[in-house]
C-alpha atoms as a PDB file:
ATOM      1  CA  UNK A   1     -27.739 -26.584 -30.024  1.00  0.00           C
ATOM      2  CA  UNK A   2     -24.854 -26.167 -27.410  1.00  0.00           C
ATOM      3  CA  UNK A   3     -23.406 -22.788 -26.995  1.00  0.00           C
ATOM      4  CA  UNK A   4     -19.980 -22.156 -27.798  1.00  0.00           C
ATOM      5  CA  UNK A   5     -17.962 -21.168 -24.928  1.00  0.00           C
ATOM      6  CA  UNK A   6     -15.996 -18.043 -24.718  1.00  0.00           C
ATOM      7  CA  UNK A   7     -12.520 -18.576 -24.727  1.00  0.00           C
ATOM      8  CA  UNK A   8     -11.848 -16.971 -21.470  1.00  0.00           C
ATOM      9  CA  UNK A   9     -14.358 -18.660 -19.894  1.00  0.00           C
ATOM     10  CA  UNK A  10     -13.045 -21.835 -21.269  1.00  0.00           C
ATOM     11  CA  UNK A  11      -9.592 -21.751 -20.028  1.00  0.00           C
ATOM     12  CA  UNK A  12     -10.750 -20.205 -16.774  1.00  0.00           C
ATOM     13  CA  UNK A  13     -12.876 -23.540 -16.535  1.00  0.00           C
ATOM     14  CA  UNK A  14     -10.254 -26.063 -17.625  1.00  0.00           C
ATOM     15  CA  UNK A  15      -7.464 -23.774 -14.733  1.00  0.00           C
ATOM     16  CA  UNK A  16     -10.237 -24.463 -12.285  1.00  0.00           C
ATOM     17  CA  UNK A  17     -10.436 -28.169 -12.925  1.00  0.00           C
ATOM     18  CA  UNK A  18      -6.320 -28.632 -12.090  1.00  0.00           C
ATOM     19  CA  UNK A  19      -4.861 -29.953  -9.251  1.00  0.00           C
ATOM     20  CA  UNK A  20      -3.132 -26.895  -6.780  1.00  0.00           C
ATOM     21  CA  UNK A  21       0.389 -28.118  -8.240  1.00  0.00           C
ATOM     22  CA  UNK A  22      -0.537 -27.295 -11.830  1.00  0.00           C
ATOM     23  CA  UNK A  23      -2.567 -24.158 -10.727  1.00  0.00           C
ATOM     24  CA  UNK A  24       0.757 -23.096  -8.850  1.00  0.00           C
ATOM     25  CA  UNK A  25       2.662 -23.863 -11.737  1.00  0.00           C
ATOM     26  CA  UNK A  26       1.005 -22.144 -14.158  1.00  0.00           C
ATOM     27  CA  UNK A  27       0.772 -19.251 -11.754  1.00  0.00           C
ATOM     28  CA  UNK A  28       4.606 -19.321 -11.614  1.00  0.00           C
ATOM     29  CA  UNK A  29       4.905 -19.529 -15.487  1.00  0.00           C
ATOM     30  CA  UNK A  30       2.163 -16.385 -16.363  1.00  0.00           C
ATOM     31  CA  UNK A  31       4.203 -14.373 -13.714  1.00  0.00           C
ATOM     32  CA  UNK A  32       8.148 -15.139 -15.551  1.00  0.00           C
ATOM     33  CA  UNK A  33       6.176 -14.293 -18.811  1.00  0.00           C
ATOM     34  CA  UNK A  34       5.090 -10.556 -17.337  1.00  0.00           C
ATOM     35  CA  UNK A  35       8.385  -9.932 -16.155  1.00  0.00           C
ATOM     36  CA  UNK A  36      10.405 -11.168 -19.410  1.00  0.00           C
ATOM     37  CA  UNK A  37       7.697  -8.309 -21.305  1.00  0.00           C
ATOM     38  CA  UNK A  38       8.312  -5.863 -18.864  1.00  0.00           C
ATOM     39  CA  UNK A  39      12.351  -6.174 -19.287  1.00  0.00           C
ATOM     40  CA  UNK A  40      11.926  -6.222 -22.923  1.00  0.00           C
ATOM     41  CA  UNK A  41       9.328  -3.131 -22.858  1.00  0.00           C
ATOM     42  CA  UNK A  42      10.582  -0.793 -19.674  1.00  0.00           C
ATOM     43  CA  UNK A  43      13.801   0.024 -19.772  1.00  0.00           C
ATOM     44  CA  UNK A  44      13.923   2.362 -16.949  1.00  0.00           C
ATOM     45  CA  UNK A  45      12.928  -0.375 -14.311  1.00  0.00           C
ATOM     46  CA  UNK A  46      12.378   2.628 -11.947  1.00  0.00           C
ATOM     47  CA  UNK A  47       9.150   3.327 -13.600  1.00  0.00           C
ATOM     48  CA  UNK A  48       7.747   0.403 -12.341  1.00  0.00           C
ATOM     49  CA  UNK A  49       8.028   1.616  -8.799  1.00  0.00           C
ATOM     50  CA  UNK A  50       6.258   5.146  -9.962  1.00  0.00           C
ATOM     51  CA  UNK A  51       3.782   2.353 -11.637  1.00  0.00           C
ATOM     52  CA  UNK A  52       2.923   0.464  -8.481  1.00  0.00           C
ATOM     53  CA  UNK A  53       2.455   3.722  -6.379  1.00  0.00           C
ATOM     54  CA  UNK A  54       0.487   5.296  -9.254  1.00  0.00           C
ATOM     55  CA  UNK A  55      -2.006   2.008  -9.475  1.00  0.00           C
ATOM     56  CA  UNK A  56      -2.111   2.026  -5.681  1.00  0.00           C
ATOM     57  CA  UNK A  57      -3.208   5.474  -5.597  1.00  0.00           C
ATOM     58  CA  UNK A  58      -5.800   5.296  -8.341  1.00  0.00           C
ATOM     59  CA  UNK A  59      -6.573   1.939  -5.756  1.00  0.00           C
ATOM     60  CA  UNK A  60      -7.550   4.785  -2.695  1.00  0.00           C
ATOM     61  CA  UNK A  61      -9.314   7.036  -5.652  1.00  0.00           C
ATOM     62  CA  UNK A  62     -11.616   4.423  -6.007  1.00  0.00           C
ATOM     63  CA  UNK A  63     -12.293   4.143  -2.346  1.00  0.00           C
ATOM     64  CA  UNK A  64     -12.921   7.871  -2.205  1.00  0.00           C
ATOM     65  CA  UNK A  65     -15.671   7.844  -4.951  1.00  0.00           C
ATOM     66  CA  UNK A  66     -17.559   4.786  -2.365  1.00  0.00           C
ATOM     67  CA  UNK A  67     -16.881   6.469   0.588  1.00  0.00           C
ATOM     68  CA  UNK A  68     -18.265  10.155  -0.938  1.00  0.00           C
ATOM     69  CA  UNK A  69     -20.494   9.563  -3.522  1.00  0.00           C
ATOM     70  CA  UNK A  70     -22.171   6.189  -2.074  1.00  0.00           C
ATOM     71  CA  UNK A  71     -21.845   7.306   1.491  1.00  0.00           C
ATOM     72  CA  UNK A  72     -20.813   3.511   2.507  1.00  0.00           C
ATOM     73  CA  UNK A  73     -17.460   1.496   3.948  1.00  0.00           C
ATOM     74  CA  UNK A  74     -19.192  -1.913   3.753  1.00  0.00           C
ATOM     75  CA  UNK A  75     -16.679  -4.559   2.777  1.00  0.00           C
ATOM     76  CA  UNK A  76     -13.648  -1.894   4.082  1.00  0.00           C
ATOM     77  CA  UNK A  77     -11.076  -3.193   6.122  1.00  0.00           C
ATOM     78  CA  UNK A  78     -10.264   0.118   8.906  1.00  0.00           C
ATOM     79  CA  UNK A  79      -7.896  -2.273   9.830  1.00  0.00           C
ATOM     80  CA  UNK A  80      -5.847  -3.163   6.577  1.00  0.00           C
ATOM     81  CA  UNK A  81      -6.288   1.056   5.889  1.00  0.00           C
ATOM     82  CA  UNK A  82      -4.524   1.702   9.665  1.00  0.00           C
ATOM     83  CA  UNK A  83      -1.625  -0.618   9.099  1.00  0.00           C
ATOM     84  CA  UNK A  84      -1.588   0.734   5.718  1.00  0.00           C
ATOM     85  CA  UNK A  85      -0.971   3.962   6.989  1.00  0.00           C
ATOM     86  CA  UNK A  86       1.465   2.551   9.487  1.00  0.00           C
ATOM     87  CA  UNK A  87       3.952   1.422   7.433  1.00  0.00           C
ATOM     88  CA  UNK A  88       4.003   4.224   5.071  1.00  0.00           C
ATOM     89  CA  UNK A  89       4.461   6.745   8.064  1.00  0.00           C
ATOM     90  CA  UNK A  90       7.345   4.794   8.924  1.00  0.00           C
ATOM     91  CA  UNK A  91       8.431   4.208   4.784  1.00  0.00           C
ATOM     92  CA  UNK A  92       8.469   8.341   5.231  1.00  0.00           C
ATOM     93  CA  UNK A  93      10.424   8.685   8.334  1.00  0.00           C
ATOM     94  CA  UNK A  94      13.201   6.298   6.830  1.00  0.00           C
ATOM     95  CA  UNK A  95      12.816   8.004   3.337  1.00  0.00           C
ATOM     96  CA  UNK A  96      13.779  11.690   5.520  1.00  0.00           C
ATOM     97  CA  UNK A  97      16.621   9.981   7.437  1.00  0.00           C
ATOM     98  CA  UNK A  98      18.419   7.471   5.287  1.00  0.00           C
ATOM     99  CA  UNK A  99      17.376   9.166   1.789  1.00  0.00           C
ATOM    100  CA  UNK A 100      14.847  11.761  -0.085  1.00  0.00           C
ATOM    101  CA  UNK A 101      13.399  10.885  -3.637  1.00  0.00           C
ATOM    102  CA  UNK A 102      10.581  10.936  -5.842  1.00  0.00           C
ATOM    103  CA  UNK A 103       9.513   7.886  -3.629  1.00  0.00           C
ATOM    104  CA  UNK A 104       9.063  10.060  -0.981  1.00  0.00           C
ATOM    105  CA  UNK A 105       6.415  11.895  -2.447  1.00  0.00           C
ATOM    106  CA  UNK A 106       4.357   9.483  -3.639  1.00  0.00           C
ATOM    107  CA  UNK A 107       4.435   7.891  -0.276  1.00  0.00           C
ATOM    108  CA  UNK A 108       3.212  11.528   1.034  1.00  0.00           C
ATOM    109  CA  UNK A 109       0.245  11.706  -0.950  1.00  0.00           C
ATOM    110  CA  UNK A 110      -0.722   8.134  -0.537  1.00  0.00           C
ATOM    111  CA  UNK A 111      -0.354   8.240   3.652  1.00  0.00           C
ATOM    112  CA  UNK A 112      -2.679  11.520   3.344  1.00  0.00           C
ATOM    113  CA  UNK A 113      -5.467   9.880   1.339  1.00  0.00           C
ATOM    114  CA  UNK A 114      -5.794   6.940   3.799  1.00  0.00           C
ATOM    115  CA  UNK A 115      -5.620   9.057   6.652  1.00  0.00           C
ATOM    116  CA  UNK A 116      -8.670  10.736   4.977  1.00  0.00           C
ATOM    117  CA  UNK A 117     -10.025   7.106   4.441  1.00  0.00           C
ATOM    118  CA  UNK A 118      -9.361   5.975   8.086  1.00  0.00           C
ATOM    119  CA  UNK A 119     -11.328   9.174   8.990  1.00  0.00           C
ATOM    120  CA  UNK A 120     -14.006   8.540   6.756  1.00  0.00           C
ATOM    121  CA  UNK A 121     -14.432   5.123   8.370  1.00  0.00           C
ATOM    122  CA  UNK A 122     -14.213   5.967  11.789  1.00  0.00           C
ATOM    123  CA  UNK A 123     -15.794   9.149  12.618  1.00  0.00           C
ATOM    124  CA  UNK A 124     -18.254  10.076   8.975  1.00  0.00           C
ATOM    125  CA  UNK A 125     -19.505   6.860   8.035  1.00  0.00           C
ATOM    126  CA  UNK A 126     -19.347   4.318  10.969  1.00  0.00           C
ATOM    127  CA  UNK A 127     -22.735   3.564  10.845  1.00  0.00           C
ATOM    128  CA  UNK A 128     -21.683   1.317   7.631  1.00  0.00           C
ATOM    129  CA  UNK A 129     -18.465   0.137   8.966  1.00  0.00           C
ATOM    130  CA  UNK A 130     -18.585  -4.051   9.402  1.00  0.00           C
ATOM    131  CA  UNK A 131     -16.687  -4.497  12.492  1.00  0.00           C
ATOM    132  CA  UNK A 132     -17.635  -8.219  13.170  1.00  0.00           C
ATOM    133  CA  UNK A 133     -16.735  -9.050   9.335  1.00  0.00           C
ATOM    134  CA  UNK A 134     -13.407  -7.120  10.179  1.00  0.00           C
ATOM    135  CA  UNK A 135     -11.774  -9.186  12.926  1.00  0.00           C
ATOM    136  CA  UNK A 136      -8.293 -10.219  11.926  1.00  0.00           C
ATOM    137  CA  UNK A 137      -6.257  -9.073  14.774  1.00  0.00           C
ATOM    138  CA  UNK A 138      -3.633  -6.423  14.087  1.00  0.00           C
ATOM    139  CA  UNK A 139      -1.163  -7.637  16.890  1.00  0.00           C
ATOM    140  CA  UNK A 140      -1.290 -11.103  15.149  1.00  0.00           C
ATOM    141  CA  UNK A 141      -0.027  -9.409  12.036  1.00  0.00           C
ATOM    142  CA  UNK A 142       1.898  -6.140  13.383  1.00  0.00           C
ATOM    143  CA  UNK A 143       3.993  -8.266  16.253  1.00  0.00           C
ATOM    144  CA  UNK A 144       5.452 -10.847  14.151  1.00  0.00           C
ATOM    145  CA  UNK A 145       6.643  -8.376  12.164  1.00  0.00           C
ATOM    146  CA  UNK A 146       8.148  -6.184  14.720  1.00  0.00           C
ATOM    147  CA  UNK A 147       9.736  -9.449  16.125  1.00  0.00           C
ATOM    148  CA  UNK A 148      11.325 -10.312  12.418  1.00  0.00           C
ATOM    149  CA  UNK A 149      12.265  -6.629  12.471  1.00  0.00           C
ATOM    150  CA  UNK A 150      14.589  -7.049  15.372  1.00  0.00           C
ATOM    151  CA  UNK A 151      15.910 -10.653  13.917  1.00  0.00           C
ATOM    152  CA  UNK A 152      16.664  -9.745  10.508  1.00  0.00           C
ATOM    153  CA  UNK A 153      17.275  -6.242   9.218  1.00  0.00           C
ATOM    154  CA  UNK A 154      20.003  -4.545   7.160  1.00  0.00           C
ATOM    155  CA  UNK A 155      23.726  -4.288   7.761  1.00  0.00           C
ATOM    156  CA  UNK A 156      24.346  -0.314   6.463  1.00  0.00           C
ATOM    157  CA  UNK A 157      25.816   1.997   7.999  1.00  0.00           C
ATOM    158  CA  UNK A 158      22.615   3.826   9.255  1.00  0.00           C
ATOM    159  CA  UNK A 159      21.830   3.864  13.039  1.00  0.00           C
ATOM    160  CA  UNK A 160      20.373   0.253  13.920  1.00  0.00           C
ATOM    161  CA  UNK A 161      17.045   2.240  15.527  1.00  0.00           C
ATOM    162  CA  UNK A 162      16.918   3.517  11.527  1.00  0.00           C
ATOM    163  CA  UNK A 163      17.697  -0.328   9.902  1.00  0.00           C
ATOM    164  CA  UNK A 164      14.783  -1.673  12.233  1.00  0.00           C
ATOM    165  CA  UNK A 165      12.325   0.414  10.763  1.00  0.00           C
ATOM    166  CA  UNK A 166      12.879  -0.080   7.636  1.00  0.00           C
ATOM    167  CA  UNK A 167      12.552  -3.493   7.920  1.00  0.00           C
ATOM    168  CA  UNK A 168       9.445  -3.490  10.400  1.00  0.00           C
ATOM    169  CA  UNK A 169       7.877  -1.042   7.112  1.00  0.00           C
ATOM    170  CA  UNK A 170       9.097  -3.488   4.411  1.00  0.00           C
ATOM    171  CA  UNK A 171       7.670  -7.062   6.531  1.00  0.00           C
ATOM    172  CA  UNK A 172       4.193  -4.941   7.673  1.00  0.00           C
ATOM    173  CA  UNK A 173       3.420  -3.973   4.049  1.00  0.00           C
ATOM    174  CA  UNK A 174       3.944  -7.528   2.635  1.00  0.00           C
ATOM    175  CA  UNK A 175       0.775  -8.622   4.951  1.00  0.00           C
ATOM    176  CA  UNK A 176      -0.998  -5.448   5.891  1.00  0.00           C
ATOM    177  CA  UNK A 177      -3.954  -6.883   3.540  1.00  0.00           C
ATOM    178  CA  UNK A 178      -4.702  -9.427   5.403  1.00  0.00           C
ATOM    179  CA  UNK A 179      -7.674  -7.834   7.192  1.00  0.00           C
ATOM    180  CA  UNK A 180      -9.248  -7.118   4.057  1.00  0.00           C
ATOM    181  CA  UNK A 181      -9.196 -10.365   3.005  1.00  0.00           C
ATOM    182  CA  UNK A 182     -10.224 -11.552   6.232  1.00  0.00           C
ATOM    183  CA  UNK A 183     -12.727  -9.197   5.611  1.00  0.00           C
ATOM    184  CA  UNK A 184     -14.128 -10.745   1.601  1.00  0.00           C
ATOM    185  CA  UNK A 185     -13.408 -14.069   3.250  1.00  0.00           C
ATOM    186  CA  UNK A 186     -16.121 -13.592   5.563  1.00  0.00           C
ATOM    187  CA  UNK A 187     -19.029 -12.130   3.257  1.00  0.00           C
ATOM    188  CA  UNK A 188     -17.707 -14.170   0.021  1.00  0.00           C
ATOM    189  CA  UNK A 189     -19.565 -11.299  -2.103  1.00  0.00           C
ATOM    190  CA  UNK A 190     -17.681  -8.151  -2.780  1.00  0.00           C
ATOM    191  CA  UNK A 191     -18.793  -5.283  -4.214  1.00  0.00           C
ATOM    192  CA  UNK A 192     -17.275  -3.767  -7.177  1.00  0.00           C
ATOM    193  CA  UNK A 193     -15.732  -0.482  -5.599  1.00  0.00           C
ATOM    194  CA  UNK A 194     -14.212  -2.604  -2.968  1.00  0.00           C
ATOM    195  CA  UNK A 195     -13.349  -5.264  -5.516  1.00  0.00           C
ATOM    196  CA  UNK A 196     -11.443  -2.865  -8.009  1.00  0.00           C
ATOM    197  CA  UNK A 197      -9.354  -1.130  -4.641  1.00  0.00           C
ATOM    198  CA  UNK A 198      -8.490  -4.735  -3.925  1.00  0.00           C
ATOM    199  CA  UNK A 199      -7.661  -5.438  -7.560  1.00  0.00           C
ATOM    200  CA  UNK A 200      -5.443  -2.612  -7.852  1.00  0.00           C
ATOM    201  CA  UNK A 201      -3.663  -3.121  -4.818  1.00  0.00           C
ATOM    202  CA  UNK A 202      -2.847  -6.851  -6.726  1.00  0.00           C
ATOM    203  CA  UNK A 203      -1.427  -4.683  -9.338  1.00  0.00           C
ATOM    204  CA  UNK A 204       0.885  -2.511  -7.662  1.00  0.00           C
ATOM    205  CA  UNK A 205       2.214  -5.193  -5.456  1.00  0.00           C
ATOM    206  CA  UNK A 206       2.953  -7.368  -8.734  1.00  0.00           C
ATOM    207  CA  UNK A 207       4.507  -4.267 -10.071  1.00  0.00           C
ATOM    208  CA  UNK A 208       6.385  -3.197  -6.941  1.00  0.00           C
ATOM    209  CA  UNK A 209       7.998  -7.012  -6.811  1.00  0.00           C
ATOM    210  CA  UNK A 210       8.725  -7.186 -10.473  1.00  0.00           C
ATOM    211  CA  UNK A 211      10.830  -3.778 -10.134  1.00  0.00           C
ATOM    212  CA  UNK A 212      12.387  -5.441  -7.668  1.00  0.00           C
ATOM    213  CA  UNK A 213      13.059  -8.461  -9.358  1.00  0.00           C
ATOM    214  CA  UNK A 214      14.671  -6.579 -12.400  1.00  0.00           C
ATOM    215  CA  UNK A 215      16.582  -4.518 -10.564  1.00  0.00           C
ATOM    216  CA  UNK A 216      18.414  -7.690  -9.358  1.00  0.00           C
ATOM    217  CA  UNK A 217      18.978  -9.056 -12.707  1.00  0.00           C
ATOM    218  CA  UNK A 218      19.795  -5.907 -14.344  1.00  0.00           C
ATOM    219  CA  UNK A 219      22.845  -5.060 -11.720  1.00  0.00           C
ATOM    220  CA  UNK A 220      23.854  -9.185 -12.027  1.00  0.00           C
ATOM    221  CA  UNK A 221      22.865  -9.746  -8.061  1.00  0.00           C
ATOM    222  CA  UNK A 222      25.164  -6.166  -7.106  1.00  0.00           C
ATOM    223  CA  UNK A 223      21.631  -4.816  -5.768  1.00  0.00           C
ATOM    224  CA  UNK A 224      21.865  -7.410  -3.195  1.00  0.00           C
ATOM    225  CA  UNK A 225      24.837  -6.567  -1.968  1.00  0.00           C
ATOM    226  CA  UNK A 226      24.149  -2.977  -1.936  1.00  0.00           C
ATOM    227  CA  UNK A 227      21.360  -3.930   0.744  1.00  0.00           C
ATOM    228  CA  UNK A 228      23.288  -5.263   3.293  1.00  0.00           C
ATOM    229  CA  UNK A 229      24.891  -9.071   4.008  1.00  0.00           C
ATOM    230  CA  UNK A 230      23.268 -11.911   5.818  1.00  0.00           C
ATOM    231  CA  UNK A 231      19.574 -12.913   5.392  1.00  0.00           C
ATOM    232  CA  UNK A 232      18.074  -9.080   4.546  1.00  0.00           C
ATOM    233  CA  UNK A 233      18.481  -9.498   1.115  1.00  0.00           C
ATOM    234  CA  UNK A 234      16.609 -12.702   0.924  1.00  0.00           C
ATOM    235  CA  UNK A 235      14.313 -11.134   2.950  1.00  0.00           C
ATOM    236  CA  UNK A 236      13.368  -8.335   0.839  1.00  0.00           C
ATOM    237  CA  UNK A 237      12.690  -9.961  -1.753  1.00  0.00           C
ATOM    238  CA  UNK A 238      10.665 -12.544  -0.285  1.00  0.00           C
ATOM    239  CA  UNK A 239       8.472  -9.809   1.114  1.00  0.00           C
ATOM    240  CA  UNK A 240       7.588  -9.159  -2.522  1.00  0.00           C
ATOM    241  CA  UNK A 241       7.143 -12.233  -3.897  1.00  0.00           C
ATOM    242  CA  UNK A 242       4.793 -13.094  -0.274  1.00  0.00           C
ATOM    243  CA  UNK A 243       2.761  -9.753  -0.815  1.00  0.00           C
ATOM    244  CA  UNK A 244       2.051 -10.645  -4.247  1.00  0.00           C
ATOM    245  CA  UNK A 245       1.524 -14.041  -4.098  1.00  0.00           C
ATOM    246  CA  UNK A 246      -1.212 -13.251  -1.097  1.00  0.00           C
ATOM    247  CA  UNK A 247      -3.394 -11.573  -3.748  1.00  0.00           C
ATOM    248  CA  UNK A 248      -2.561 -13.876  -6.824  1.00  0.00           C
ATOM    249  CA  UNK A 249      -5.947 -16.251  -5.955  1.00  0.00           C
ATOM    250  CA  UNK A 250      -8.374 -12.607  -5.918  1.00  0.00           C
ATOM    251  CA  UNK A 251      -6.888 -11.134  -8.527  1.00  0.00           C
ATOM    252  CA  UNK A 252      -7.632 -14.123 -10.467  1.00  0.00           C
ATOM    253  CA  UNK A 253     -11.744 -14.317  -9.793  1.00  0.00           C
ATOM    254  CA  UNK A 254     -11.940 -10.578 -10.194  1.00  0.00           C
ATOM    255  CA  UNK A 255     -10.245 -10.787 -13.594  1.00  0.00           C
ATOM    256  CA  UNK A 256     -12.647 -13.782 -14.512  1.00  0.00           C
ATOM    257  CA  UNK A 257     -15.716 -11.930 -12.698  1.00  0.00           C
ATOM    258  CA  UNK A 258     -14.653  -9.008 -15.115  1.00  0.00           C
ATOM    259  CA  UNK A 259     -14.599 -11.175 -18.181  1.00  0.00           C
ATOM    260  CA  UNK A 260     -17.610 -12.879 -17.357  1.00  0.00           C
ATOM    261  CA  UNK A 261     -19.861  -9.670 -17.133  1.00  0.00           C
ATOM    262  CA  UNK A 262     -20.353  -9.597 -13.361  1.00  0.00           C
ATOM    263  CA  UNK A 263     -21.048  -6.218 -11.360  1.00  0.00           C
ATOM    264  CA  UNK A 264     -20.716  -8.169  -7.969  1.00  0.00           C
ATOM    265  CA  UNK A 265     -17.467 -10.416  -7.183  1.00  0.00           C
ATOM    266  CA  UNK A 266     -18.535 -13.764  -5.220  1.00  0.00           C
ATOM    267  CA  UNK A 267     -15.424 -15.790  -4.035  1.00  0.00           C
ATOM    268  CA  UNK A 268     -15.856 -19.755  -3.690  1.00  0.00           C
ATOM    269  CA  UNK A 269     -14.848 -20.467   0.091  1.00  0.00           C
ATOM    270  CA  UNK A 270     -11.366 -20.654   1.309  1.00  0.00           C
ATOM    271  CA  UNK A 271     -10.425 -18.257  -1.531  1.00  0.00           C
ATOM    272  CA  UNK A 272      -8.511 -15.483   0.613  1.00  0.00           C
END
């Protein structure tokens, strides 16, 4: 006698079997459902922000516990963690010259713990560090950014040095992951430390782009305006949606890896 199939591993089945149309229309559909619960159950849409840094940061916690208590970086992108730390330093040096907030803080703690990580990586546990696995280029994803930076930034009143950054900071984080995919892309298994960093960097970027989302709809399109004129706005917001959308296929294995009782995430090729 057959089995019966768990439900989640039923629908996961039947999601795998559609075409990449369906897939990224039911992708589109699950993510207007979160956001319609998330109006109807946050009402400060602020919080979400605090959210996504919170998740983030409970992201590098995780990497902390492999890095001290397993005494390994296997499967860690240095690279992802430097331009990580990149665009936060320069997220900080806006926040201090164009405005100071709670934002700021968070963004504090987080650039100190992956300094510590980058540290970790480099100079404590090299010996463990996967430098062929890790070869996405950081000019191929910092230069096109600083390029868009000097196309397309905002139109306040701030010095135009200032308006760069921000945008170089806001176009860097939307793809600063991509070594770390690079990096699961070449060993197709991940670990679980590495998988649940990677996971909850999924999270916060959902969480950061729904705020932003919200925040839009809330003020009627005003926020947009507030930004600036021209393409920034668009821009902005298509950051979010391309940062989230980046981990939307990883997110989905690890939550069906999760479901199905698996310690150790294996991606099917061409995955990330």
């Amino acid at each position: 006698m057959k089995a019966p199939r768990r439900p989640i591993h039923a629908v996961s089945t039947w999601v795998k079997r559609q075409p990449p149309k369906v897939k990224a229309f039911l992708a589109v559909v699950a993510g207007m459902t979160v956001l319609v619960l998330l109006r109807a159950i946050v009402h400060d849409h602020d919080n979400l922000f605090v959210a996504a840094e919170a998740v983030h940061a409970i992201g590098i916690s995780v990497l902390i516990y492999k890095l001290t208590k397993e005494k390994t970086c296997a499967g860690i992108s240095l690279k992802s963690q430097e331009l990580t730390a990149l665009f936060l330093a320069v997220r900080l040096y806006c926040s201090f010259v164009m405005e100071y907030d709670i934002h700021t803080l968070l963004d504090l703690a987080t650039l100190g713990t992956t300094l510590w990580v980058i540290f970790m990586i480099r100079f404590k546990l090299e010996s463990s560090y996967m430098e062929d696995k890790d070869n996405c280029s950081v000019y191929y994803v910092g230069i096109p950014c600083a390029a868009l930076a000097l196309l397309i930034h905002p139109s306040t009143s701030h010095h135009l040095i200032n308006r760069i950054f921000w945008a170089f900071c806001v176009y860097l984080e939307a793809v600063s992951v991509l070594p770390q995919l690079r990096v699961m892309q070449n060993t197709q298994i991940v670990e679980p430390f590495t998988a649940h960093y990677v996971f909850a960097l999924g999270v916060a970027r959902f969480l950061s782009c729904a705020h932003w989302i919200l925040q839009v709809l809330d003020s009627n399109g005003h926020l947009l305006v507030a930004l600036g004129h021209g393409l920034w706005p668009s821009m902005v917001l298509i950051s979010e949606i391309v940062q989230t959308f980046i981990l939307a296929d990883f997110c989905y294995y690890y939550v069906k890896s999760v479901f199905g009782g698996q310690l150790v995430l294996r991606l099917p090729s061409g995955v990330v």
